[in-house]
Protein backbone atom coordinates (compact mmCIF):
# COMPACT_ATOMS: atom_id res chain seq x y z
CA UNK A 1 -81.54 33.29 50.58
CA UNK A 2 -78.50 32.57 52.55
CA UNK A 3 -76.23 35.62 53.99
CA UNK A 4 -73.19 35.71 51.98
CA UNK A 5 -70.72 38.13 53.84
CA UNK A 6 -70.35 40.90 55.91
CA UNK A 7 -69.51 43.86 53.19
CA UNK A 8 -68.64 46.38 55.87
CA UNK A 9 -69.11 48.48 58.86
CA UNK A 10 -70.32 52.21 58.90
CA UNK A 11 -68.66 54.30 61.61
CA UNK A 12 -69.14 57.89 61.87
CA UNK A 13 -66.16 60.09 62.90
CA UNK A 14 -65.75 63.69 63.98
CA UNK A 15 -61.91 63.62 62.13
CA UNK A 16 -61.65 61.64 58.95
CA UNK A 17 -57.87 61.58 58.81
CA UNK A 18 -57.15 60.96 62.21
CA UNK A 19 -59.29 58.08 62.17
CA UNK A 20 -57.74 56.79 58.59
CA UNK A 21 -54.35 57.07 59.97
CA UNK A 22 -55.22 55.28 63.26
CA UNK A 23 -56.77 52.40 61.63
CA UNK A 24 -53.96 52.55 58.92
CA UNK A 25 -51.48 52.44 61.54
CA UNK A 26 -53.28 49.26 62.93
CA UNK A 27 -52.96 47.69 59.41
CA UNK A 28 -56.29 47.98 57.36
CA UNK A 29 -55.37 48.97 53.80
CA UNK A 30 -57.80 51.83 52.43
CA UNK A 31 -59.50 50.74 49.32
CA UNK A 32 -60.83 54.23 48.31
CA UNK A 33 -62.54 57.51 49.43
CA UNK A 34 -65.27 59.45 48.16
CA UNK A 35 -67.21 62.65 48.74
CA UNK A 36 -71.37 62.00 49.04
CA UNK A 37 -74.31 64.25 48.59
CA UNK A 38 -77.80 64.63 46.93
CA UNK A 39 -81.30 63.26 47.22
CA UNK A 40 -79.77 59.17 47.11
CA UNK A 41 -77.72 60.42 50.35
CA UNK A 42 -80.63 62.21 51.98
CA UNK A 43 -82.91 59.19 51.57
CA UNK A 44 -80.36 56.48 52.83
CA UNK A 45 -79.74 58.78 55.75
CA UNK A 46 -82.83 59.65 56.93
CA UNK A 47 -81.44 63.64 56.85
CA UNK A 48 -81.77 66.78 54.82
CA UNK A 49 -78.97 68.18 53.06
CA UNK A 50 -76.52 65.21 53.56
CA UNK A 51 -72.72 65.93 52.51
CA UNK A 52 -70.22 63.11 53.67
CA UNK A 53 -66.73 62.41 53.03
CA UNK A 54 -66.30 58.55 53.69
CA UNK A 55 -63.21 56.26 53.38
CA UNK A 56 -63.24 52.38 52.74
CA UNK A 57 -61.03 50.22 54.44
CA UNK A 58 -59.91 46.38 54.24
CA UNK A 59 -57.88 44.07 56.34
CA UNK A 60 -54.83 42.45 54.64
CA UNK A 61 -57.29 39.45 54.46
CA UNK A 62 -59.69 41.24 51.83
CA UNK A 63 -62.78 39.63 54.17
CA UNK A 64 -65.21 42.84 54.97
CA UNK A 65 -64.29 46.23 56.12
CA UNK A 66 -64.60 49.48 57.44
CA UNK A 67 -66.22 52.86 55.78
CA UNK A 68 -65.34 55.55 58.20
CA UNK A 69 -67.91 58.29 57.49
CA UNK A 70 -67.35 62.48 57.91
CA UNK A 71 -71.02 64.63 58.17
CA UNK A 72 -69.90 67.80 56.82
CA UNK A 73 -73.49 68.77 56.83
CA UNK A 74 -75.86 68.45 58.98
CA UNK A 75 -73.46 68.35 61.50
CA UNK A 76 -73.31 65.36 64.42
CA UNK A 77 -73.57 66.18 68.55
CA UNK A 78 -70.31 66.51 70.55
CA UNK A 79 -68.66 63.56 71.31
CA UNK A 80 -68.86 61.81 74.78
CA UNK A 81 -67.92 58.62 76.67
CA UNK A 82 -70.53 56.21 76.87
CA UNK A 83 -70.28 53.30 78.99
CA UNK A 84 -70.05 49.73 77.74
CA UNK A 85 -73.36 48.95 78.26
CA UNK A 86 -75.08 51.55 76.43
CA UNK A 87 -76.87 50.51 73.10
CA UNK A 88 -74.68 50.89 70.08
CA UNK A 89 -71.54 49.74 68.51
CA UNK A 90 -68.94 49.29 70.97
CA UNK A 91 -66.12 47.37 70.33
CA UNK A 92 -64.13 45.96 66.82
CA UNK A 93 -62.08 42.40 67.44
CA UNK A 94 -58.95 41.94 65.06
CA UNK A 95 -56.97 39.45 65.30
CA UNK A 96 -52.79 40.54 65.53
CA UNK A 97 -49.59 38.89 65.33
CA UNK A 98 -47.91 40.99 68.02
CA UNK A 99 -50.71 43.35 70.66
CA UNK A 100 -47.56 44.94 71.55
CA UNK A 101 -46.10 46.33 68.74
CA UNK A 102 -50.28 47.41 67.69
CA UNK A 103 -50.96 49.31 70.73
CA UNK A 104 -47.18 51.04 70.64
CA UNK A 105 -48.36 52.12 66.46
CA UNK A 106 -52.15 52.98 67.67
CA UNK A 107 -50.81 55.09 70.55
CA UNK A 108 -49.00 57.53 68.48
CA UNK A 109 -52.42 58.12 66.71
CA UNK A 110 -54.18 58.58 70.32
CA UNK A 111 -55.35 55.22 71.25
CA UNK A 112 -55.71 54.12 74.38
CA UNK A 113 -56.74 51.28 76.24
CA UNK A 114 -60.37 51.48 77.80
CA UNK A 115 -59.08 49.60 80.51
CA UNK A 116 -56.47 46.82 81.23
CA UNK A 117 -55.07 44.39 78.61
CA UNK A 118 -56.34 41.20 79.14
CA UNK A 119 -54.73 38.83 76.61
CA UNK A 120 -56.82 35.66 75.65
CA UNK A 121 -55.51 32.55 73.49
CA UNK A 122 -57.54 32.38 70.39
């Protein structure tokens, strides 16, 4: 059985709307939100007494997306900087018509660059 497409990609968040308006503001259209809990949750997760608030996100293209995920309860560790090399998901790639005009729209939601811009032809 051949892969058929990537669906989506789980990231968990500390703040669900500041992360839906940042990746809003970058141009990913959200497709829906729900609230999650129960024995289903708690055996997907691994936890005890999940409750999540996720939101679903697409590109403009329709082609896979993001579900930004909230722990209510139990609740994540504080968040830190981890270097680049440290196991995990680490960066997203989109491709945009004008880096410019993204970063100027991300920075207004608190984006930053990591480090410099390095621009590379596709």
């Amino acid at each position: 059985m051949a892969l058929k497409k990537l669906e989506h990609v789980g990231v968990v968040v500390h703040d669900l709307e500041a992360a839906k308006a940042f990746f809003i503001a970058l141009g990913l259209e959200l497709e829906g939100e729900a609230s999650l809990k129960g024995d289903t949750v708690d055996r997907l997760t691994g936890l005890n007494g999940v409750r999540t608030d996720i939101a679903v996100l697409r590109p403009p293209d329709g082609h896979g997306g993001l579900e930004l995920i909230k722990y209510r309860t139990p609740e994540g560790q504080a968040d830190s900087r981890l270097p680049m090399n440290t196991p995990g998901i680490r960066h997203f790639v989109f491709s945009v018509e004008d880096i410019d005009d993204v970063l100027g729209r991300l920075r207004r939601h608190g984006g930053e660059l990591a480090e410099e811009l390095v621009r590379q032809e596709a």
